[in-house]
Protein backbone atom coordinates (compact mmCIF):
# COMPACT_ATOMS: atom_id res chain seq x y z
CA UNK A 1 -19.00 -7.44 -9.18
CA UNK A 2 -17.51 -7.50 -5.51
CA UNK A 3 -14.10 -7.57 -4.41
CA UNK A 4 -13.82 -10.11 -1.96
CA UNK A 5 -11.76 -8.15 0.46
CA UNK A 6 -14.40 -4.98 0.03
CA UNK A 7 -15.33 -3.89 3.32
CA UNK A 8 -18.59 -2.30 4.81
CA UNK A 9 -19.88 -1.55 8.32
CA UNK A 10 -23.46 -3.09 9.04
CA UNK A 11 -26.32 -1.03 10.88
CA UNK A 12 -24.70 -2.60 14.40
CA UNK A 13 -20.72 -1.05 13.11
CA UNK A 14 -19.88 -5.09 12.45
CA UNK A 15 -17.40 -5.40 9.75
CA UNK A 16 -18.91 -7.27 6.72
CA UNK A 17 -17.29 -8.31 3.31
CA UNK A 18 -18.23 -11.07 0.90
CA UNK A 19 -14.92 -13.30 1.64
CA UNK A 20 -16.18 -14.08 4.94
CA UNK A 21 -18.36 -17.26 4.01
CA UNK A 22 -14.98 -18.54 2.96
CA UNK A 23 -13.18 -18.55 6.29
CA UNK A 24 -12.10 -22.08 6.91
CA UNK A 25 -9.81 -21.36 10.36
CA UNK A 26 -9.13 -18.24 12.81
CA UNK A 27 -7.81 -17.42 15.70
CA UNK A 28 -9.10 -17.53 18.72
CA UNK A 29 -10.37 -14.14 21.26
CA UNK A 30 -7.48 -14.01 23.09
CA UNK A 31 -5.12 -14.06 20.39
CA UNK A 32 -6.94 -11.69 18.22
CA UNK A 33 -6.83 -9.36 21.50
CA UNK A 34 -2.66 -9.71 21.28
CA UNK A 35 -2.48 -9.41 17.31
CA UNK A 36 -4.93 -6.04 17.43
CA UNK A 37 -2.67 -4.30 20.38
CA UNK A 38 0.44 -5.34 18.09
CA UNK A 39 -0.88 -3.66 14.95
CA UNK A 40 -2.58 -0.66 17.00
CA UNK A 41 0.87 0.30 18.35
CA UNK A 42 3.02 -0.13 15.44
CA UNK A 43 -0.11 1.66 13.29
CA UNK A 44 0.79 4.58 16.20
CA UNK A 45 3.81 4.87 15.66
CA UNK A 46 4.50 4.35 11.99
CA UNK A 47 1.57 7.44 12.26
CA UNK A 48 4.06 9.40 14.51
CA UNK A 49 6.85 8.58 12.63
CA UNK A 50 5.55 10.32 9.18
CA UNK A 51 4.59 13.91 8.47
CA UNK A 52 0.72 14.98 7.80
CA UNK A 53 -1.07 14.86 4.66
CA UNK A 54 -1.15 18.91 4.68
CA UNK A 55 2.23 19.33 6.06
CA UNK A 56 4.10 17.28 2.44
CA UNK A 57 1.31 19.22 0.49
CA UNK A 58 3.32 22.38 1.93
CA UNK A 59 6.66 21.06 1.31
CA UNK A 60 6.33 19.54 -2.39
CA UNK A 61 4.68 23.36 -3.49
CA UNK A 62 7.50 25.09 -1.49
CA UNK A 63 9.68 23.20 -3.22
CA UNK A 64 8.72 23.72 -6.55
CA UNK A 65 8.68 27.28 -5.95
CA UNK A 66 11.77 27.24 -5.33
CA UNK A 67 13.01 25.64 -8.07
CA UNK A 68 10.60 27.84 -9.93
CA UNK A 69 12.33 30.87 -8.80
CA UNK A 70 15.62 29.51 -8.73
CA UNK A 71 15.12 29.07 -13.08
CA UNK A 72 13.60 32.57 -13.81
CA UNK A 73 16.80 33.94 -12.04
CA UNK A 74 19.17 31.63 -14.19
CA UNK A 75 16.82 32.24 -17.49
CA UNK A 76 16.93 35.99 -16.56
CA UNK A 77 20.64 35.99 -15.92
CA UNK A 78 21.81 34.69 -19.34
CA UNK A 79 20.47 37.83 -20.60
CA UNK A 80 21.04 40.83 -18.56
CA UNK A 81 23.69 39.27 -15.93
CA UNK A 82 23.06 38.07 -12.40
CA UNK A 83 23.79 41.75 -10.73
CA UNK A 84 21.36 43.16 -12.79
CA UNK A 85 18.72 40.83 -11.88
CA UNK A 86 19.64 41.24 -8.16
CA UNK A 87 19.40 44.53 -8.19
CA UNK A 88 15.99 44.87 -10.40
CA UNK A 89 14.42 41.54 -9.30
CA UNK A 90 15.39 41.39 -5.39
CA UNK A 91 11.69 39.78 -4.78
CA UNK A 92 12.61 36.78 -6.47
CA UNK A 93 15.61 35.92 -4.56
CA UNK A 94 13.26 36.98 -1.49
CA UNK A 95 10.77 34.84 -2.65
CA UNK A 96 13.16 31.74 -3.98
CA UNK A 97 14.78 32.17 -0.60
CA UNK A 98 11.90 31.98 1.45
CA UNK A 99 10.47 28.65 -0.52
CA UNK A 100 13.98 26.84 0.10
CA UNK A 101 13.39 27.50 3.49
CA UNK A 102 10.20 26.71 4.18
CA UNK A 103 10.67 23.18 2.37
CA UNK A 104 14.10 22.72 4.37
CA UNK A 105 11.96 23.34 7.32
CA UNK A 106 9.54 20.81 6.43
CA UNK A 107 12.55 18.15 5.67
CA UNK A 108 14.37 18.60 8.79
CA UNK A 109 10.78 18.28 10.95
CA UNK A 110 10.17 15.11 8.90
CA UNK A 111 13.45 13.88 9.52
CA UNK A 112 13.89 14.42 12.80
CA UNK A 113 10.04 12.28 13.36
CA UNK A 114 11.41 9.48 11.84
CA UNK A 115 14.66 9.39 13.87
CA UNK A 116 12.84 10.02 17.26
CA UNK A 117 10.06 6.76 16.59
CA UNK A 118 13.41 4.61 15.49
CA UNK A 119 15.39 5.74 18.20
CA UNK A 120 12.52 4.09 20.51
CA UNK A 121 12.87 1.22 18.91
CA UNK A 122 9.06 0.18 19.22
CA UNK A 123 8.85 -0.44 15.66
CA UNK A 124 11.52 -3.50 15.19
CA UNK A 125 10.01 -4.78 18.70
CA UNK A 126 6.57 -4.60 16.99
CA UNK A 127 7.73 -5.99 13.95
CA UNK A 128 8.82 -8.82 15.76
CA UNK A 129 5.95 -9.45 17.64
CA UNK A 130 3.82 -9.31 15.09
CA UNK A 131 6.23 -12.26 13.03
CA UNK A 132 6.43 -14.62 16.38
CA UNK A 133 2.07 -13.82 16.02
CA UNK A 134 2.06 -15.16 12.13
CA UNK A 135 4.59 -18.06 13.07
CA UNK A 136 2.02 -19.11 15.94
CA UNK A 137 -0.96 -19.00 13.16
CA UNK A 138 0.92 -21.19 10.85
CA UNK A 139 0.45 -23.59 12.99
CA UNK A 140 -3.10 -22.93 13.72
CA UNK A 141 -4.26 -23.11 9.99
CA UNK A 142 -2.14 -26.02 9.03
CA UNK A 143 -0.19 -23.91 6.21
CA UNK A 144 1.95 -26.30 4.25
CA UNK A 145 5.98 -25.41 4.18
CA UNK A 146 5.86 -24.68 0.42
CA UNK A 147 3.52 -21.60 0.81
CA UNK A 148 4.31 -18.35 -0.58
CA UNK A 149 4.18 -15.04 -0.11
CA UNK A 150 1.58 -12.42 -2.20
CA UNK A 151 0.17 -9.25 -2.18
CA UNK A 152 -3.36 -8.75 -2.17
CA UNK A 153 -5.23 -5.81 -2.08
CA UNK A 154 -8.45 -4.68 -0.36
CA UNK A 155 -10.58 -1.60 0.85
CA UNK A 156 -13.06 0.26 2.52
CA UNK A 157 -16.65 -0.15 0.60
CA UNK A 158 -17.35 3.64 -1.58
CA UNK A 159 -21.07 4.47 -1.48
CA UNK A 160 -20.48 5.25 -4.91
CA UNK A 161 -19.15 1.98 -6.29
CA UNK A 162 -15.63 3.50 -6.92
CA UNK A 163 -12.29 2.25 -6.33
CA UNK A 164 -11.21 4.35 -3.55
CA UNK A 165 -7.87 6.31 -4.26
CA UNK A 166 -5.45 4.17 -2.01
CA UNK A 167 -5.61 0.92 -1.50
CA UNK A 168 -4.70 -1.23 1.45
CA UNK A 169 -1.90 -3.59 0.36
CA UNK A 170 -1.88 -6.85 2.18
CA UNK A 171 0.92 -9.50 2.58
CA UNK A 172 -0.78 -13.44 3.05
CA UNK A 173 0.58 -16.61 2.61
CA UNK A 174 -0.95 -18.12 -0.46
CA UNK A 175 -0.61 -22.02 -0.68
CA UNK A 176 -3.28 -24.31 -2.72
CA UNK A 177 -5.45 -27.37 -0.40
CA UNK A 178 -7.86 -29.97 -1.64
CA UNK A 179 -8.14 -28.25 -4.79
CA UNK A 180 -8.69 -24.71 -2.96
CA UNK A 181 -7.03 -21.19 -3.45
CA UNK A 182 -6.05 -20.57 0.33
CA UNK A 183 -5.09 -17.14 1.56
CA UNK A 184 -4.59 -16.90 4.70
CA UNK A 185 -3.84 -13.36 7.09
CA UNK A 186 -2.53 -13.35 10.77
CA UNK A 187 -5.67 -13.97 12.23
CA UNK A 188 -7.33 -15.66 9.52
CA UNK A 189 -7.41 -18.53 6.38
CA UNK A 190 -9.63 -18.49 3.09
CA UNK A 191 -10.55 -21.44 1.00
CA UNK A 192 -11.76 -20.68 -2.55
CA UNK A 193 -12.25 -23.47 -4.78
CA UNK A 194 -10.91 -23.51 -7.53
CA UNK A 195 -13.02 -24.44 -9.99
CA UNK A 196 -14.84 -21.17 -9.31
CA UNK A 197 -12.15 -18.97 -10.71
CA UNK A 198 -13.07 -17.78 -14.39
CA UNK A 199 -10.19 -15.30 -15.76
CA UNK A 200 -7.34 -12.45 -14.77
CA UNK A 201 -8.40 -9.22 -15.72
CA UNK A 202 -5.46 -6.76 -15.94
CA UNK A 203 -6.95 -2.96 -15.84
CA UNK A 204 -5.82 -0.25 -18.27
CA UNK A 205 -5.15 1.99 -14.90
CA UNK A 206 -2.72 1.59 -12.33
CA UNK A 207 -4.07 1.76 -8.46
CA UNK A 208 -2.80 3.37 -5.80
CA UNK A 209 -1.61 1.69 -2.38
CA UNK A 210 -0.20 2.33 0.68
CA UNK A 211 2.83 -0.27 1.42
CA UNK A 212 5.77 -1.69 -0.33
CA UNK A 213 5.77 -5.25 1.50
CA UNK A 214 8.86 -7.35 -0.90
CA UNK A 215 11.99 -7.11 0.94
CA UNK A 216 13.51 -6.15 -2.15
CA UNK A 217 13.19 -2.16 -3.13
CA UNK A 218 10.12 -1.91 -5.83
CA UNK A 219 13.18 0.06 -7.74
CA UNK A 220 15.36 -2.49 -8.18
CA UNK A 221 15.67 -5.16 -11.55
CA UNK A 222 12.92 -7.48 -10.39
CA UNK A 223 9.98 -5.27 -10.71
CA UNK A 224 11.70 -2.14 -12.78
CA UNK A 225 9.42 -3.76 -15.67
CA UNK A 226 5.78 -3.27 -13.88
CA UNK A 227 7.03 0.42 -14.21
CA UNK A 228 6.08 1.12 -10.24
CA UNK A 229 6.04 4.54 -8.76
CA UNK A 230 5.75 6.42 -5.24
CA UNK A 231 4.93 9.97 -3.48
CA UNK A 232 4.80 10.92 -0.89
CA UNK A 233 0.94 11.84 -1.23
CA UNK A 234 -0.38 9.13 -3.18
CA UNK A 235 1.62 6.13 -1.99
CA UNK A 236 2.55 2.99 -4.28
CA UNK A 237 1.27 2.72 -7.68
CA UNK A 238 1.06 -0.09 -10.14
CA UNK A 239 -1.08 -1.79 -12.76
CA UNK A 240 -3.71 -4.70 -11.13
CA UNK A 241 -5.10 -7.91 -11.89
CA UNK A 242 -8.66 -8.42 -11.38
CA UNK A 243 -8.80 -12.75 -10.52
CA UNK A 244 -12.97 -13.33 -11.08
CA UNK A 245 -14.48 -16.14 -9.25
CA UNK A 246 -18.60 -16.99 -9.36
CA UNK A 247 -20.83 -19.48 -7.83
CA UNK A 248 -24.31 -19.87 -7.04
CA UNK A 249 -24.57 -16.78 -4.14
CA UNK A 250 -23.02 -14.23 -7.11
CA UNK A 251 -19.78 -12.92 -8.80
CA UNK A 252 -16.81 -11.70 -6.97
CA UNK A 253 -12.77 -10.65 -7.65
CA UNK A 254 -9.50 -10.94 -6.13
CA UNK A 255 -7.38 -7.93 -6.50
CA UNK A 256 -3.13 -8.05 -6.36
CA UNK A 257 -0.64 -6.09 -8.28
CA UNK A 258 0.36 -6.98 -11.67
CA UNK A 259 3.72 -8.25 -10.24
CA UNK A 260 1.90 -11.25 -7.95
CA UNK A 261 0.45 -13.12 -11.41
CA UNK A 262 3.12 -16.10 -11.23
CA UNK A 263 2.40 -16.84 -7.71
CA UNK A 264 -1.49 -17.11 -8.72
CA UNK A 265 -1.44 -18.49 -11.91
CA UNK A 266 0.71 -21.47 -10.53
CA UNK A 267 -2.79 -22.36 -8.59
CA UNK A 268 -5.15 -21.16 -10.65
CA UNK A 269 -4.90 -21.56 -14.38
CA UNK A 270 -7.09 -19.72 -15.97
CA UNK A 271 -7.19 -17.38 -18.75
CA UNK A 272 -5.78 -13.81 -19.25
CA UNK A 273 -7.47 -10.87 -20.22
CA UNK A 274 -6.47 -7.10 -20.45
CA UNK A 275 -9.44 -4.10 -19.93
């Protein structure tokens, strides 16, 4: 069974994935030129703005070194006193010392990234250019005023069939037309019927993705119950729904975080399963 959002790369490097056939509007070439230079430089430099993979690798183990360190020298003080254990045990304070640093190190580069990109203020004028884009699109695809806003997630076909280990979270406007689940992206709209749609299939495991995109912190009361987490490695993480849809061409799901199941099931009304 596909996800609909699954992509691949053909023979000729053309982006495939099986939601295509469902595309009811998109923009036009010159348009899609302006939305792609918007996202390539804000993609830049959120990219700039963030440390690299190996780099918080190096700072979470230097870390817990430290704090490693830091609790043999209290465990070993209780017993012989902290002199003692200076004095006997220098290489640990060395050592301790030296992890503190390196991770310090690490925070203050990673600190200092993120202040330089916000300082430019290319981000918020990105941002912004990217919401007067959507606005324009509205338009374009005839989204109706009472349309709201999901999460939906999608990814980058595995040869192997797997889930890959972070998915790409996506904010669309979801809104229902002529008996039709639409979804519709900056540069393009989806129409699903309906009557296609089978079950929700929650999995057992959560998924990892890359972006938080509520305005409201995935800490706070709201969604404290779908038990969300974060690193800095891994990303987001959360428990999914699986919405299945078949017709005659084959069987296909929708993937969005456990938290986006209202917003669906207000449209589509079908049953709802757990793995």
């Amino acid at each position: 069974m596909r996800n609909l959002f699954e992509y691949e790369f053909t023979d000729s490097d053309e982006t495939v994935y099986p939601a295509q056939r469902f595309i009811y509007a998109s923009v036009d070439n010159d348009m899609q030129e302006e939305i792609d230079r918007s996202f390539f430089v804000r993609d830049y430099a959120e990219n700039a703005s963030k440390m690299p993979n190996w780099a918080n690798v190096v700072k979470r183990v230097a870390l817990l070194m430290a704090i490693f360190f830091a609790n043999a020298i209290y465990n070993a003080s209780k017993n012989i006193g902290f002199e003692q254990v200076f004095d006997g045990h220098f290489y640990l304070f060395m050592f301790g010392t030296g992890c503190l640093g390196i991770a310090a190190a690490l925070y203050g580069v990673q600190l200092f990234r993120y202040l330089r990109v916000k300082h430019t203020g290319i981000l918020n004028v990105t941002s912004d250019a990217i919401e007067e884009q959507t606005n324009r699109t509205k338009e374009t695809f005839d989204i109706p005023p009472e349309h709201k806003m999901a999460d939906i997630f999608s990814y980058w076909h595995e040869d192997n069939g797997a889930l890959p280990d972070i998915l790409m979270n996506n904010q669309i406007r979801l809104y229902e037309k002529d008996g039709k689940l639409c979804i519709a992206f900056i540069d393009k709209a989806f129409a699903f019927p309906i009557d296609g749609f089978t079950r929700y299939l929650l999995m057992k495991k959560k998924v990892h993705f890359d972006e938080w995109n509520k305005p409201d912190a995935f800490f706070l009361k709201e969604y404290r119950k779908y038990k969300i987490q974060y690193d800095e490695q891994d990303g987001f993480s959360c428990r999914c729904y699986r919405l299945q849809y078949a017709d005659y061409f084959g069987e296909y799901e929708l993937f969005f975080p456990e938290y986006e199941l209202a917003e669906f099931k207000a449209i589509v009304d079908v049953p709802v399963e757990k793995e």
